[in-house]
Structures are given as C-alpha cells and as structure tokens.
PDB file of N, CA and C in Angstrom:
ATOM      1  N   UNK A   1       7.998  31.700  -9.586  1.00  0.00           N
ATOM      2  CA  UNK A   1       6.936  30.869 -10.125  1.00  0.00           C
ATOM      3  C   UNK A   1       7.175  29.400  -9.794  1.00  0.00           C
ATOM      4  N   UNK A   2       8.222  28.826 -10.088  1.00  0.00           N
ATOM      5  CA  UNK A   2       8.987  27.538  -9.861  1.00  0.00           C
ATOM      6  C   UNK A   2       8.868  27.009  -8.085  1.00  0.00           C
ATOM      7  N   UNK A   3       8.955  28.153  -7.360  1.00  0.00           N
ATOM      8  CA  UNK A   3       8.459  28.005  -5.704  1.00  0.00           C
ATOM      9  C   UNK A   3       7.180  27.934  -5.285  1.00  0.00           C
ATOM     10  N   UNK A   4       6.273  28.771  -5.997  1.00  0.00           N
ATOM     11  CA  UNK A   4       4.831  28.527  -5.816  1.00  0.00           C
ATOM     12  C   UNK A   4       4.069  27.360  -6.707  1.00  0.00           C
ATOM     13  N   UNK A   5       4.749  26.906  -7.606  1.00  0.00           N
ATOM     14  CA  UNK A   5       4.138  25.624  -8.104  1.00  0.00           C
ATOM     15  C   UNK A   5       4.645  24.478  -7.565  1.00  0.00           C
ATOM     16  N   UNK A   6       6.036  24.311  -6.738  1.00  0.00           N
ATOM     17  CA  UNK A   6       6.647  23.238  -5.848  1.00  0.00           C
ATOM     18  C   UNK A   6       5.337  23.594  -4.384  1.00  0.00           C
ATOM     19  N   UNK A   7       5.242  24.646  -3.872  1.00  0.00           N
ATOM     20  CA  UNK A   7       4.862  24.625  -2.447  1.00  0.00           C
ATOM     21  C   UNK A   7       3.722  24.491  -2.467  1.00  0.00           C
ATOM     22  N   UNK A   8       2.629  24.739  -3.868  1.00  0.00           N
ATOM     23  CA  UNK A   8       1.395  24.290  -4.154  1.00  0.00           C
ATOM     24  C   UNK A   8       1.030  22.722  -4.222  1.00  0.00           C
ATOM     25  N   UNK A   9       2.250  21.996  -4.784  1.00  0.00           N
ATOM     26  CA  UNK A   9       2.270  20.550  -5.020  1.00  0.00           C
ATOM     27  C   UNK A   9       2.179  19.841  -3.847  1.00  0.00           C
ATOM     28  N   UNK A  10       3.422  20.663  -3.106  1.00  0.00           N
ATOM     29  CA  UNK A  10       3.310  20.113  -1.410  1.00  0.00           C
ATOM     30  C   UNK A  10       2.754  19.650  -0.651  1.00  0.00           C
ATOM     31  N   UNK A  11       1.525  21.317  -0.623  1.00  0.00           N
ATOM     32  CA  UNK A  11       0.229  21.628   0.455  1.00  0.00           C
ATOM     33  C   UNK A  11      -0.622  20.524  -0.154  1.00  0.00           C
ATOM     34  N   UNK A  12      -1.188  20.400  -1.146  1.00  0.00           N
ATOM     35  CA  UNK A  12      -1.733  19.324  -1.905  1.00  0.00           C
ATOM     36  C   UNK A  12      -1.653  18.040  -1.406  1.00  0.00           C
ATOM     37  N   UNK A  13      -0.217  17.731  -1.298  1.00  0.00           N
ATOM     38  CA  UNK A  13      -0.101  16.092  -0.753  1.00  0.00           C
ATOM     39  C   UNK A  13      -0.326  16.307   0.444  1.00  0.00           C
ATOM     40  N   UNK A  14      -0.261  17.103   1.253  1.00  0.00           N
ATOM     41  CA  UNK A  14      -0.165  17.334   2.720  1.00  0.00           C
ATOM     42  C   UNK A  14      -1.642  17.223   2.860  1.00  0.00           C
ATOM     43  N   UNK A  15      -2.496  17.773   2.212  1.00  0.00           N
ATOM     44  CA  UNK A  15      -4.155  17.469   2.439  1.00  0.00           C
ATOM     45  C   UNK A  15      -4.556  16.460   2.049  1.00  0.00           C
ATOM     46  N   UNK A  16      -4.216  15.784   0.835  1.00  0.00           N
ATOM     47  CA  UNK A  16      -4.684  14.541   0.473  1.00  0.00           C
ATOM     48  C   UNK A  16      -4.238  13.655   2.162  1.00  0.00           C
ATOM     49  N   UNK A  17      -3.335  13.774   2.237  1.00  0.00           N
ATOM     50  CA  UNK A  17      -3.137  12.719   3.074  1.00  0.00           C
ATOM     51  C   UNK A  17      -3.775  12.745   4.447  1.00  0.00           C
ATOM     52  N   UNK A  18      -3.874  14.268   5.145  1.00  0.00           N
ATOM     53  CA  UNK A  18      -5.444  14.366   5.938  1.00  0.00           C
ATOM     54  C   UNK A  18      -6.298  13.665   5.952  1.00  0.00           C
ATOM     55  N   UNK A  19      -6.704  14.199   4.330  1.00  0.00           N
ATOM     56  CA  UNK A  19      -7.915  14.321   4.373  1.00  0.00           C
ATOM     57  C   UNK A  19      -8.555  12.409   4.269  1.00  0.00           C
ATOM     58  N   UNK A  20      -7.644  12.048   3.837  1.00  0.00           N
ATOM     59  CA  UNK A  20      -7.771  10.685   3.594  1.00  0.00           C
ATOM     60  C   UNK A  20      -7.643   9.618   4.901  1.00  0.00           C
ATOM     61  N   UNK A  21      -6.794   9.910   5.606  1.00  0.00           N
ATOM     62  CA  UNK A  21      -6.206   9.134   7.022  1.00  0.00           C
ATOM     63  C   UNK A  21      -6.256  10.299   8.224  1.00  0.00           C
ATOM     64  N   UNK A  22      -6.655  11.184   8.342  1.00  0.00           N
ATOM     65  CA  UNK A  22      -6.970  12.141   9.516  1.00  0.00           C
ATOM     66  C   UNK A  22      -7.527  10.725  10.563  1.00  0.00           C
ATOM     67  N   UNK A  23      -6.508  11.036  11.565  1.00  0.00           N
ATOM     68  CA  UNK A  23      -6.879  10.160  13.105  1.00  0.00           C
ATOM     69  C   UNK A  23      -6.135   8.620  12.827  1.00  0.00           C
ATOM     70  N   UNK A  24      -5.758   8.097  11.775  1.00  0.00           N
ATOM     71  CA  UNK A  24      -4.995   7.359  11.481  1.00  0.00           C
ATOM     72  C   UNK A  24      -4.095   7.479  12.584  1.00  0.00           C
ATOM     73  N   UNK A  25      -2.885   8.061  12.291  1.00  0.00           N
ATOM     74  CA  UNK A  25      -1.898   8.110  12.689  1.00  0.00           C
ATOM     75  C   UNK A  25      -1.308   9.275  13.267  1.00  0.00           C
ATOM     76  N   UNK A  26      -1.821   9.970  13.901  1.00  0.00           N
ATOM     77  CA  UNK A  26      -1.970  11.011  14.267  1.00  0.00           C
ATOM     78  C   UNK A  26      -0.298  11.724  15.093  1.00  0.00           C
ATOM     79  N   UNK A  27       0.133  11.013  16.244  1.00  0.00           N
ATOM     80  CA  UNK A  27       1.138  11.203  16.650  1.00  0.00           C
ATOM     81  C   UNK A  27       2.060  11.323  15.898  1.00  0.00           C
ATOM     82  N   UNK A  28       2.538  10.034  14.277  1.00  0.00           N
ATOM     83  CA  UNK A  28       3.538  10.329  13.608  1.00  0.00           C
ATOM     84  C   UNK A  28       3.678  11.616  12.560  1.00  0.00           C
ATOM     85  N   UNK A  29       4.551  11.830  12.015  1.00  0.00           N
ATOM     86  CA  UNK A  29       4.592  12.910  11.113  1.00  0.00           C
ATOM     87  C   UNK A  29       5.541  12.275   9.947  1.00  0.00           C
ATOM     88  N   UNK A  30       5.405  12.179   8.249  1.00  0.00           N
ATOM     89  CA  UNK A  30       6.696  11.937   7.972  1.00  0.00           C
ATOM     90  C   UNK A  30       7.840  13.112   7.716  1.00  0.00           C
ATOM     91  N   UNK A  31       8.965  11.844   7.622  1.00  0.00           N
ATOM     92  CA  UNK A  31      10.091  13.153   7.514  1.00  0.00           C
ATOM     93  C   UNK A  31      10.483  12.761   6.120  1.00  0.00           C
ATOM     94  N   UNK A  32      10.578  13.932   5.016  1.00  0.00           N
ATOM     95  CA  UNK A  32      11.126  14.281   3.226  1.00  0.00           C
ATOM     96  C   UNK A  32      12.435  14.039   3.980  1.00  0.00           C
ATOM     97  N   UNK A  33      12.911  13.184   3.167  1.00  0.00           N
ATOM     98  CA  UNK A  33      15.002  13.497   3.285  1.00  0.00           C
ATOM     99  C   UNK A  33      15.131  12.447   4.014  1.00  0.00           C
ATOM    100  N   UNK A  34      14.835  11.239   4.556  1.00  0.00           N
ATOM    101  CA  UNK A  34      15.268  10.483   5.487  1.00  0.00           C
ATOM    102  C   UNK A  34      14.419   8.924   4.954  1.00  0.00           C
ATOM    103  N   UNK A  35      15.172   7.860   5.048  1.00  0.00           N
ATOM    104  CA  UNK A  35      15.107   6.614   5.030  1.00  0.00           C
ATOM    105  C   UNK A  35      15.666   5.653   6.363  1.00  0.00           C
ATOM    106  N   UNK A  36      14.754   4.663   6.351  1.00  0.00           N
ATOM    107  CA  UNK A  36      15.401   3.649   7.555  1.00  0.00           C
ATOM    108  C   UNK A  36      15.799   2.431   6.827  1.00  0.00           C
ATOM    109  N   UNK A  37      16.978   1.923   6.815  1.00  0.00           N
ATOM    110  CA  UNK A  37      17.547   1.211   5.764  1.00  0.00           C
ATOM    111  C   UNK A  37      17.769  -0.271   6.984  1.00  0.00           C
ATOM    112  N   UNK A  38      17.664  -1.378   6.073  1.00  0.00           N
ATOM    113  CA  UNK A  38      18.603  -2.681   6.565  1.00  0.00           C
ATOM    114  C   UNK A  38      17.043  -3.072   7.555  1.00  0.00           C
ATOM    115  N   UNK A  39      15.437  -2.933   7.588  1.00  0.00           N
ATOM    116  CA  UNK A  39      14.639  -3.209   7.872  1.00  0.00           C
ATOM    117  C   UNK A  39      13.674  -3.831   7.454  1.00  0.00           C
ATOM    118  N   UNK A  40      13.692  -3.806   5.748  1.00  0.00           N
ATOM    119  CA  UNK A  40      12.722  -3.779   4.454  1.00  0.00           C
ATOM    120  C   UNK A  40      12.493  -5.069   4.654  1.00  0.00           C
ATOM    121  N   UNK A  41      11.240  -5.621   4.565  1.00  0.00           N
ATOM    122  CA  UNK A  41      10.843  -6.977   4.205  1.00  0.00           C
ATOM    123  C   UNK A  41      10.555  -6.894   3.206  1.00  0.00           C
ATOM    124  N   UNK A  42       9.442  -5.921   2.385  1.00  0.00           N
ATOM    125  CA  UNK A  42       8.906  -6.565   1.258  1.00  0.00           C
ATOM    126  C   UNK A  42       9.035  -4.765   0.465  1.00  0.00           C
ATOM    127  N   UNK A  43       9.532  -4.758  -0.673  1.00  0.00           N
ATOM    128  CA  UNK A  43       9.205  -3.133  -1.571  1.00  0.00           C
ATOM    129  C   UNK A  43       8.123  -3.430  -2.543  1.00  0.00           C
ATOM    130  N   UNK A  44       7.127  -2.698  -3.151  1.00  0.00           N
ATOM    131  CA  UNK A  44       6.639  -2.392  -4.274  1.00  0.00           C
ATOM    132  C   UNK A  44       6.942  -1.435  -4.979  1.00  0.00           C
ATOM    133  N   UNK A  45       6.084  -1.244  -6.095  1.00  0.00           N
ATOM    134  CA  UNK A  45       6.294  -0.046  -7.057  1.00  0.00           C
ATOM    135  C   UNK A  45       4.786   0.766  -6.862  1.00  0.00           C
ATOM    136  N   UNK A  46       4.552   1.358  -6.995  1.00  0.00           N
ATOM    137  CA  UNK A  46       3.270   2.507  -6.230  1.00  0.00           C
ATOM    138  C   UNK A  46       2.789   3.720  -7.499  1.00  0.00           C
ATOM    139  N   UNK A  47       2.591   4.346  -7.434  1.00  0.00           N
ATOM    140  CA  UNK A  47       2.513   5.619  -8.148  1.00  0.00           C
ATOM    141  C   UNK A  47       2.544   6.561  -7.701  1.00  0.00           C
ATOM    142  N   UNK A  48       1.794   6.851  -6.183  1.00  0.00           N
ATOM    143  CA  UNK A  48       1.928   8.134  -5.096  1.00  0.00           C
ATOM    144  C   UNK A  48       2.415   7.411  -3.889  1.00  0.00           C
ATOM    145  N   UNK A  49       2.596   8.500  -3.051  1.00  0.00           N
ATOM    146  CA  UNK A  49       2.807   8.751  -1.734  1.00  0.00           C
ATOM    147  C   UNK A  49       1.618   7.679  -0.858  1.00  0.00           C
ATOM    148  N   UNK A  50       0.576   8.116  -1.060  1.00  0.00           N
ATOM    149  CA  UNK A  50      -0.389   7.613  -0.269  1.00  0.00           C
ATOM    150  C   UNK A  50      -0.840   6.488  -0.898  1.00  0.00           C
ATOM    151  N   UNK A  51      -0.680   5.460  -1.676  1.00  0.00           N
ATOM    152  CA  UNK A  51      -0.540   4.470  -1.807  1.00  0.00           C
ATOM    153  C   UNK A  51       0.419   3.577  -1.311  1.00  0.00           C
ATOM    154  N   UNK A  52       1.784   4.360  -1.095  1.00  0.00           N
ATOM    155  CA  UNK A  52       2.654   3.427   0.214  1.00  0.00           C
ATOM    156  C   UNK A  52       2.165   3.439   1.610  1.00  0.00           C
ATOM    157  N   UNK A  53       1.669   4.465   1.925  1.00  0.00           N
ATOM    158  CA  UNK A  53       0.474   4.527   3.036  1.00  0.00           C
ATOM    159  C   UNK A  53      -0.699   3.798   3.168  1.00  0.00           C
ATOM    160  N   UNK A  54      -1.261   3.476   2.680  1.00  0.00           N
ATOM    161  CA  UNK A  54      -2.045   2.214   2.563  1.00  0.00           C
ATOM    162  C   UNK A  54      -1.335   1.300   2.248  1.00  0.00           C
ATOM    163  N   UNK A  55      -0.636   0.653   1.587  1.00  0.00           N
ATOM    164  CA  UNK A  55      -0.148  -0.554   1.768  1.00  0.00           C
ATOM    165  C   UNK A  55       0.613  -0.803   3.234  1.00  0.00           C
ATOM    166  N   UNK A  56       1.364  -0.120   3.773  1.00  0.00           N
ATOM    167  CA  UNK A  56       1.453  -0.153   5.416  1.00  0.00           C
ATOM    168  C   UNK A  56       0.461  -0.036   6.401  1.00  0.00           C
ATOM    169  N   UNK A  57      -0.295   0.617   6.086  1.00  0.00           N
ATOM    170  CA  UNK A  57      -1.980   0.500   6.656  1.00  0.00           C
ATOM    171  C   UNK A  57      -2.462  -0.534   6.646  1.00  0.00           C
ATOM    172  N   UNK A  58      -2.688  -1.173   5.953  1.00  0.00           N
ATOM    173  CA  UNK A  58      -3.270  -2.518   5.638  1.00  0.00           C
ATOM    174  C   UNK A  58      -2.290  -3.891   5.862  1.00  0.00           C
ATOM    175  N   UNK A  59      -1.281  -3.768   6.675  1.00  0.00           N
ATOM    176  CA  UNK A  59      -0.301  -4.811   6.650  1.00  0.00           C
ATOM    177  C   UNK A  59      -0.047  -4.631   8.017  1.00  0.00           C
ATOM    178  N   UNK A  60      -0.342  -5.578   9.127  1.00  0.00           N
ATOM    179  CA  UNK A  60       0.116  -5.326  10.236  1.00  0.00           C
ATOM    180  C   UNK A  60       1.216  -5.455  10.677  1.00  0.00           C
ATOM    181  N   UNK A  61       2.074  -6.353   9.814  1.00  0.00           N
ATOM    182  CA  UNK A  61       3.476  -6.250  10.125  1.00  0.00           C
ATOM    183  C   UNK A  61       4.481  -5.194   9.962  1.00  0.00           C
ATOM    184  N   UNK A  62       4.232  -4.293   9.128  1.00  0.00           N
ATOM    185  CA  UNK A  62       4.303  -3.153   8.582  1.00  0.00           C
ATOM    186  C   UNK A  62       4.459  -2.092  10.213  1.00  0.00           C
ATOM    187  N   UNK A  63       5.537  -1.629  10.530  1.00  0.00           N
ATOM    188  CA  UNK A  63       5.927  -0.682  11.208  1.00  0.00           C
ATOM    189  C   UNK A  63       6.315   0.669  11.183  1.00  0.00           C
ATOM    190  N   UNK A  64       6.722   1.036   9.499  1.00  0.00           N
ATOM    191  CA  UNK A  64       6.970   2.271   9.019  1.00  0.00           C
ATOM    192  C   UNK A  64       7.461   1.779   7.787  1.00  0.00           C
ATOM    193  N   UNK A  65       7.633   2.694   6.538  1.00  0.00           N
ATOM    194  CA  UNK A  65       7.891   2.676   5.458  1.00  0.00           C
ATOM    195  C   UNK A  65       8.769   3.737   4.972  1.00  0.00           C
ATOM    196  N   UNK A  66       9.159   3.663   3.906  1.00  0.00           N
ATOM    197  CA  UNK A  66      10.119   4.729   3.323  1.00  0.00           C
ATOM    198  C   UNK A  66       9.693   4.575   1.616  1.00  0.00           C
ATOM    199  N   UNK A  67       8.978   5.800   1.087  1.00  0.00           N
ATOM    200  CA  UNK A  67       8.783   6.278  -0.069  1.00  0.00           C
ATOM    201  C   UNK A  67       9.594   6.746  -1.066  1.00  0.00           C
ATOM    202  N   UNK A  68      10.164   6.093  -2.188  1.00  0.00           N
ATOM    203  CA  UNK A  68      11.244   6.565  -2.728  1.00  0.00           C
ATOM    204  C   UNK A  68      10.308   7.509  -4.609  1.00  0.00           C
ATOM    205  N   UNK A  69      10.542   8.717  -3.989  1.00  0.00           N
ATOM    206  CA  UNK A  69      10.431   9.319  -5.287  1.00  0.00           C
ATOM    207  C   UNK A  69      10.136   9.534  -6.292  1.00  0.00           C
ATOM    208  N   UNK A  70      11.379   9.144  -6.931  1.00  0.00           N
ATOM    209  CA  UNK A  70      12.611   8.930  -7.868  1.00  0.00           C
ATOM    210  C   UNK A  70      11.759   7.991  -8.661  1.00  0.00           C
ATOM    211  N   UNK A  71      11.965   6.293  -8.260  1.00  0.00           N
ATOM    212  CA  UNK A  71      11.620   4.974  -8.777  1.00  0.00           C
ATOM    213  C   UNK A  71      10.187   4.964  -8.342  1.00  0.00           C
ATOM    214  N   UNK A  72       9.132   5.334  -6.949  1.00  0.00           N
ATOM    215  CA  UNK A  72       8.392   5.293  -6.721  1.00  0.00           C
ATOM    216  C   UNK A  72       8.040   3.777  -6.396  1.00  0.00           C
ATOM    217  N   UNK A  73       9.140   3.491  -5.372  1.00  0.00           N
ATOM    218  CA  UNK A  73       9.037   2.259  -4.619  1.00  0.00           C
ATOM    219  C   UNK A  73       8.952   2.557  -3.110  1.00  0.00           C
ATOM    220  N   UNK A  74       8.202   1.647  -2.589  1.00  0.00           N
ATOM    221  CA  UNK A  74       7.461   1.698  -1.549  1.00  0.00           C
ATOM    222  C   UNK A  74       8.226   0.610  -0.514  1.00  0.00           C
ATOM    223  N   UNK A  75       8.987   1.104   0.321  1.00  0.00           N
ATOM    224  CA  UNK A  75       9.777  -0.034   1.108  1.00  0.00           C
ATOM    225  C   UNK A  75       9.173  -0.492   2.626  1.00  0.00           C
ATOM    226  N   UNK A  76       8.081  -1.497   2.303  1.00  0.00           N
ATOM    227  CA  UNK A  76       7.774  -1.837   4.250  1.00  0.00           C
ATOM    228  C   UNK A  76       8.539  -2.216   4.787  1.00  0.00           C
ATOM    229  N   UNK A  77       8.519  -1.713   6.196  1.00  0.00           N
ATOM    230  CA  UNK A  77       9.980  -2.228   7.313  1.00  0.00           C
ATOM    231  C   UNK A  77       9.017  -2.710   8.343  1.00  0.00           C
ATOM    232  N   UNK A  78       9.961  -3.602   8.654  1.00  0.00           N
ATOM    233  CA  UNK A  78       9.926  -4.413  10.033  1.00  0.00           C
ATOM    234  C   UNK A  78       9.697  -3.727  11.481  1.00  0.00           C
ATOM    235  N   UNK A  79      10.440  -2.407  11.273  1.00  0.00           N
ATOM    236  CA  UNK A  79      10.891  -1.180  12.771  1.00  0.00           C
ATOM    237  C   UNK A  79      10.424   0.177  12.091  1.00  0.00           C
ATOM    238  N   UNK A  80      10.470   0.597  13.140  1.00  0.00           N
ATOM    239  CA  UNK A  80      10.409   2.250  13.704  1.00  0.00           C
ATOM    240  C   UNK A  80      11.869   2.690  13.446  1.00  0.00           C
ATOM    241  N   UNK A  81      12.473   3.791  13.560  1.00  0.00           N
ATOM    242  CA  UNK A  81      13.639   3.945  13.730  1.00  0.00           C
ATOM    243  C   UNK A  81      14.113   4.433  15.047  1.00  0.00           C
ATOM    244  N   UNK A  82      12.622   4.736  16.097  1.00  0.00           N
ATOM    245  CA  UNK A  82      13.653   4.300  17.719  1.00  0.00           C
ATOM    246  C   UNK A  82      13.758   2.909  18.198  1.00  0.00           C
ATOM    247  N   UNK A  83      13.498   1.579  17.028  1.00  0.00           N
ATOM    248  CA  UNK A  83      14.001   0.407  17.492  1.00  0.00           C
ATOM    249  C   UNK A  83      15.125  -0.316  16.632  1.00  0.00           C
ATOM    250  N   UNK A  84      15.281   0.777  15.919  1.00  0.00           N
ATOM    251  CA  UNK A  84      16.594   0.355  14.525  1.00  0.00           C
ATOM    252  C   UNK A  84      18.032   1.085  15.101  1.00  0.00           C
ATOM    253  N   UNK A  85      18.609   0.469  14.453  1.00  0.00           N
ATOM    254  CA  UNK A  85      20.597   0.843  15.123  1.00  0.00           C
ATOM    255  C   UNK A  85      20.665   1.974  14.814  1.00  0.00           C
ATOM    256  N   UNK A  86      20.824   2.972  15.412  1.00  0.00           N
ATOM    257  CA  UNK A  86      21.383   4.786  15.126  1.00  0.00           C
ATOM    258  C   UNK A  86      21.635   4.745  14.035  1.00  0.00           C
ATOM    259  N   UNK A  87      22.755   3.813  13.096  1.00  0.00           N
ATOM    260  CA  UNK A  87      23.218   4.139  11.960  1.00  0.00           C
ATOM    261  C   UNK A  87      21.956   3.831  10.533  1.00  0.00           C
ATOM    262  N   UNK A  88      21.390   3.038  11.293  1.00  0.00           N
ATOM    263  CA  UNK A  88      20.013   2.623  10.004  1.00  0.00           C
ATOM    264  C   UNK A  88      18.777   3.810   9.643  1.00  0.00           C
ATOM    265  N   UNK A  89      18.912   4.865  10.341  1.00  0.00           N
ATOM    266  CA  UNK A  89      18.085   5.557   9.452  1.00  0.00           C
ATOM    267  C   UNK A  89      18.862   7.271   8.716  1.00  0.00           C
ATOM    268  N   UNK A  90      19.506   6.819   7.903  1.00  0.00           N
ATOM    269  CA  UNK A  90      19.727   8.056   6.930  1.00  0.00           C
ATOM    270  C   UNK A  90      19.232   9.104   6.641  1.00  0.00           C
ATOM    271  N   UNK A  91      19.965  10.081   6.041  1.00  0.00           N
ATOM    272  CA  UNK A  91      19.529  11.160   5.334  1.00  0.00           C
ATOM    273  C   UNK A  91      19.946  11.340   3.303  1.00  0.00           C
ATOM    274  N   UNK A  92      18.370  10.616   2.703  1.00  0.00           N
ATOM    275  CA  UNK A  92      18.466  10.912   1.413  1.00  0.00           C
ATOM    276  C   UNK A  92      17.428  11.562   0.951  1.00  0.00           C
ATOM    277  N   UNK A  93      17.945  12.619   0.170  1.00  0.00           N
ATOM    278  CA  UNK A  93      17.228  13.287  -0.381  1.00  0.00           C
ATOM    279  C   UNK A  93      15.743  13.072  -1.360  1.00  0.00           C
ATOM    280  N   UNK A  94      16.034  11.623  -1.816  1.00  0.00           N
ATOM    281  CA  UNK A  94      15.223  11.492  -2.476  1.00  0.00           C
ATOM    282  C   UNK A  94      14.030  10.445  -2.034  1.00  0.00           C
ATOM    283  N   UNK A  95      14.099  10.610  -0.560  1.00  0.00           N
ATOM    284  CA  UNK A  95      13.292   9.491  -0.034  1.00  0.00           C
ATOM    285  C   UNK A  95      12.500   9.987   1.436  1.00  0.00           C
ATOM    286  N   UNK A  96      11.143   9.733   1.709  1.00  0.00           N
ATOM    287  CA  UNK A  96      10.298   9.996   2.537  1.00  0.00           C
ATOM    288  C   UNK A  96      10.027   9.048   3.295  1.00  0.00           C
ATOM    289  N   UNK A  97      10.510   9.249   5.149  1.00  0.00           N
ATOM    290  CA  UNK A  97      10.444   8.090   5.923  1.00  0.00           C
ATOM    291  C   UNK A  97       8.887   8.335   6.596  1.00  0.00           C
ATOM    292  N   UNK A  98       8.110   7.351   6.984  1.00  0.00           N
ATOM    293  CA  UNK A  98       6.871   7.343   7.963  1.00  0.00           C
ATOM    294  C   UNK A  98       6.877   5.963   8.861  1.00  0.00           C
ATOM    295  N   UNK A  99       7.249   6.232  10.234  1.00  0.00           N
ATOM    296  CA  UNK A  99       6.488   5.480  11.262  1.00  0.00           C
ATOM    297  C   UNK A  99       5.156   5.506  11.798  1.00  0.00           C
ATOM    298  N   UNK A 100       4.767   4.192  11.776  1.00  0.00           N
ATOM    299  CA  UNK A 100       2.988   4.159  11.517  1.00  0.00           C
ATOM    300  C   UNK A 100       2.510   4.416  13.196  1.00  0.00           C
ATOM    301  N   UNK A 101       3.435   4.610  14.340  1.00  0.00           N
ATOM    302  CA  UNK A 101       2.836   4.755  15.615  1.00  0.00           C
ATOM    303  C   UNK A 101       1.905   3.232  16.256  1.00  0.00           C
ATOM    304  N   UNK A 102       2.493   2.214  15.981  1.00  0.00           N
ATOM    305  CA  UNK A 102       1.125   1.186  16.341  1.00  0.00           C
ATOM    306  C   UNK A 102       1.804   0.007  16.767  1.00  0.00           C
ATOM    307  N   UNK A 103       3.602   0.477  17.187  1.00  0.00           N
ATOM    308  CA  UNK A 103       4.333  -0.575  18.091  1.00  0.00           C
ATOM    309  C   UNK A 103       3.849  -0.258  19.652  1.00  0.00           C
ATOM    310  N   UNK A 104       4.562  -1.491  20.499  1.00  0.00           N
ATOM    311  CA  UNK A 104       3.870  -1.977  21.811  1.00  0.00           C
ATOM    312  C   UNK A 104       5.231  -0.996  22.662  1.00  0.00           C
ATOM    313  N   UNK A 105       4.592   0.141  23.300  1.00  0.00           N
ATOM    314  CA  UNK A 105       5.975   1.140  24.033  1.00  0.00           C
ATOM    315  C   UNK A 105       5.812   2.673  23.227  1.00  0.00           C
ATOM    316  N   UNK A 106       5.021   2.571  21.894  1.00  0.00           N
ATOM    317  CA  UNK A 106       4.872   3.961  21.667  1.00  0.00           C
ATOM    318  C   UNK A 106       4.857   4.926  22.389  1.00  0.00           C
ATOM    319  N   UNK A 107       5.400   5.857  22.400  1.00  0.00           N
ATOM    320  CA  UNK A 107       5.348   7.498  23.545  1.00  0.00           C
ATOM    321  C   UNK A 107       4.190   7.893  23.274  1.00  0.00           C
ATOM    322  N   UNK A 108       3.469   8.026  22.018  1.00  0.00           N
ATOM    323  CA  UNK A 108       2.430   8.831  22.280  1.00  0.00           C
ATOM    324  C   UNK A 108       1.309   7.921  21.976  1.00  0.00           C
ATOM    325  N   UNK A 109       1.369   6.958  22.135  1.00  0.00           N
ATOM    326  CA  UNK A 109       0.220   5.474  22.098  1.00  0.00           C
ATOM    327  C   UNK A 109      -0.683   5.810  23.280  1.00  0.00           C
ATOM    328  N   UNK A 110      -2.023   5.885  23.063  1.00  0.00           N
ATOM    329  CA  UNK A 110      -2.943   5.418  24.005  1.00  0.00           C
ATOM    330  C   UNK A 110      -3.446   4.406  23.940  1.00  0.00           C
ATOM    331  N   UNK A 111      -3.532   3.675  25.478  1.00  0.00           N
ATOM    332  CA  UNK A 111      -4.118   2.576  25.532  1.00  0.00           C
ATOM    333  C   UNK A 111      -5.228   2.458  25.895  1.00  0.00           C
ATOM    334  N   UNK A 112      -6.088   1.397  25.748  1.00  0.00           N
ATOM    335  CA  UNK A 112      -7.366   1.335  25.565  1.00  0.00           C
ATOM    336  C   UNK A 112      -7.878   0.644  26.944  1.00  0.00           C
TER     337      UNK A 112
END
C-alpha cells in the first residue's frame, strides 16, 4: 500500500510538471538524489517542486537548480553541472537537481 501511494505521488508530479512546461525544457530531465553544490547565487523557500521551476524559468541567470525536500528550498545556480568541477555535483538523497538546457554549447540546443 505504502508503494502505491509513494509511486502515485510520483506519477502526479511527473504530470504536473508536463503538463505545465511540456516543450519548456525538453532535452533536460531532473535527477531525485543529486545536487550541484558551490554554484548557488540566490535560495528561496517554495512549497513544491514546480515552483522552483518557475522561479528558474523566469530568471535568466538561472542555469539549473536544486530542490531540497526536506526544508523546501529552492537553490538557483549559476552552472549546469557539465560546466561545474566533477566534485560539485553530489549525490543527496534528499535533494532534486534540474539543468534548464538554455546555456551557449548545449548538446541538445537547437539553434535558430
């Protein structure tokens, strides 16, 4: 019961966030379990997921973010983590990394 009410919660955020930004950002994916640390310019406090997503949406300086949980702070970064030092992006459990795809060299960037 405890697995189908976690994997229900999941699918849920996984559509909200479709359904909300579908074509947004299409190339990136985020990754649960991983943070890019030593990048942060500015954190807030949020309530969901997709409210740290829009606030990086709406901030062009904003390169990727990391969603914390737990506290439900919202950390904008400066980088991606293929332009951050190998050692700057971690594995914590309690934190959700997203690169927004909209630096100059993206792999899967089309240009216009």
């Amino acid at each position: 019961m405890y697995f189908i009410r976690i994997s229900t919660i999941f699918c849920y955020l996984q559509l909200e966030v479709l359904a909300v930004y579908s074509g947004l950002c299409r190339e990136e994916r985020s990754q649960r379990g991983f943070a890019l640390i030593n990048t942060t310019y500015t954190s807030k406090i949020v309530q969901r997921y997709p409210d740290c997503l829009d606030l990086c949406l709406n901030d062009p300086e904003c390169m990727s973010f990391n969603f914390w949980w737990n506290s439900k702070k919202c950390d904008l970064n400066s980088k991606v983590r293929e332009h951050s030092c190998g050692t700057c992006f971690v594995k914590d459990a309690s934190s959700t990394y997203m690169g927004m795809a909209r630096y100059p060299g993206y792999p899967g960037k089309r240009r216009l």
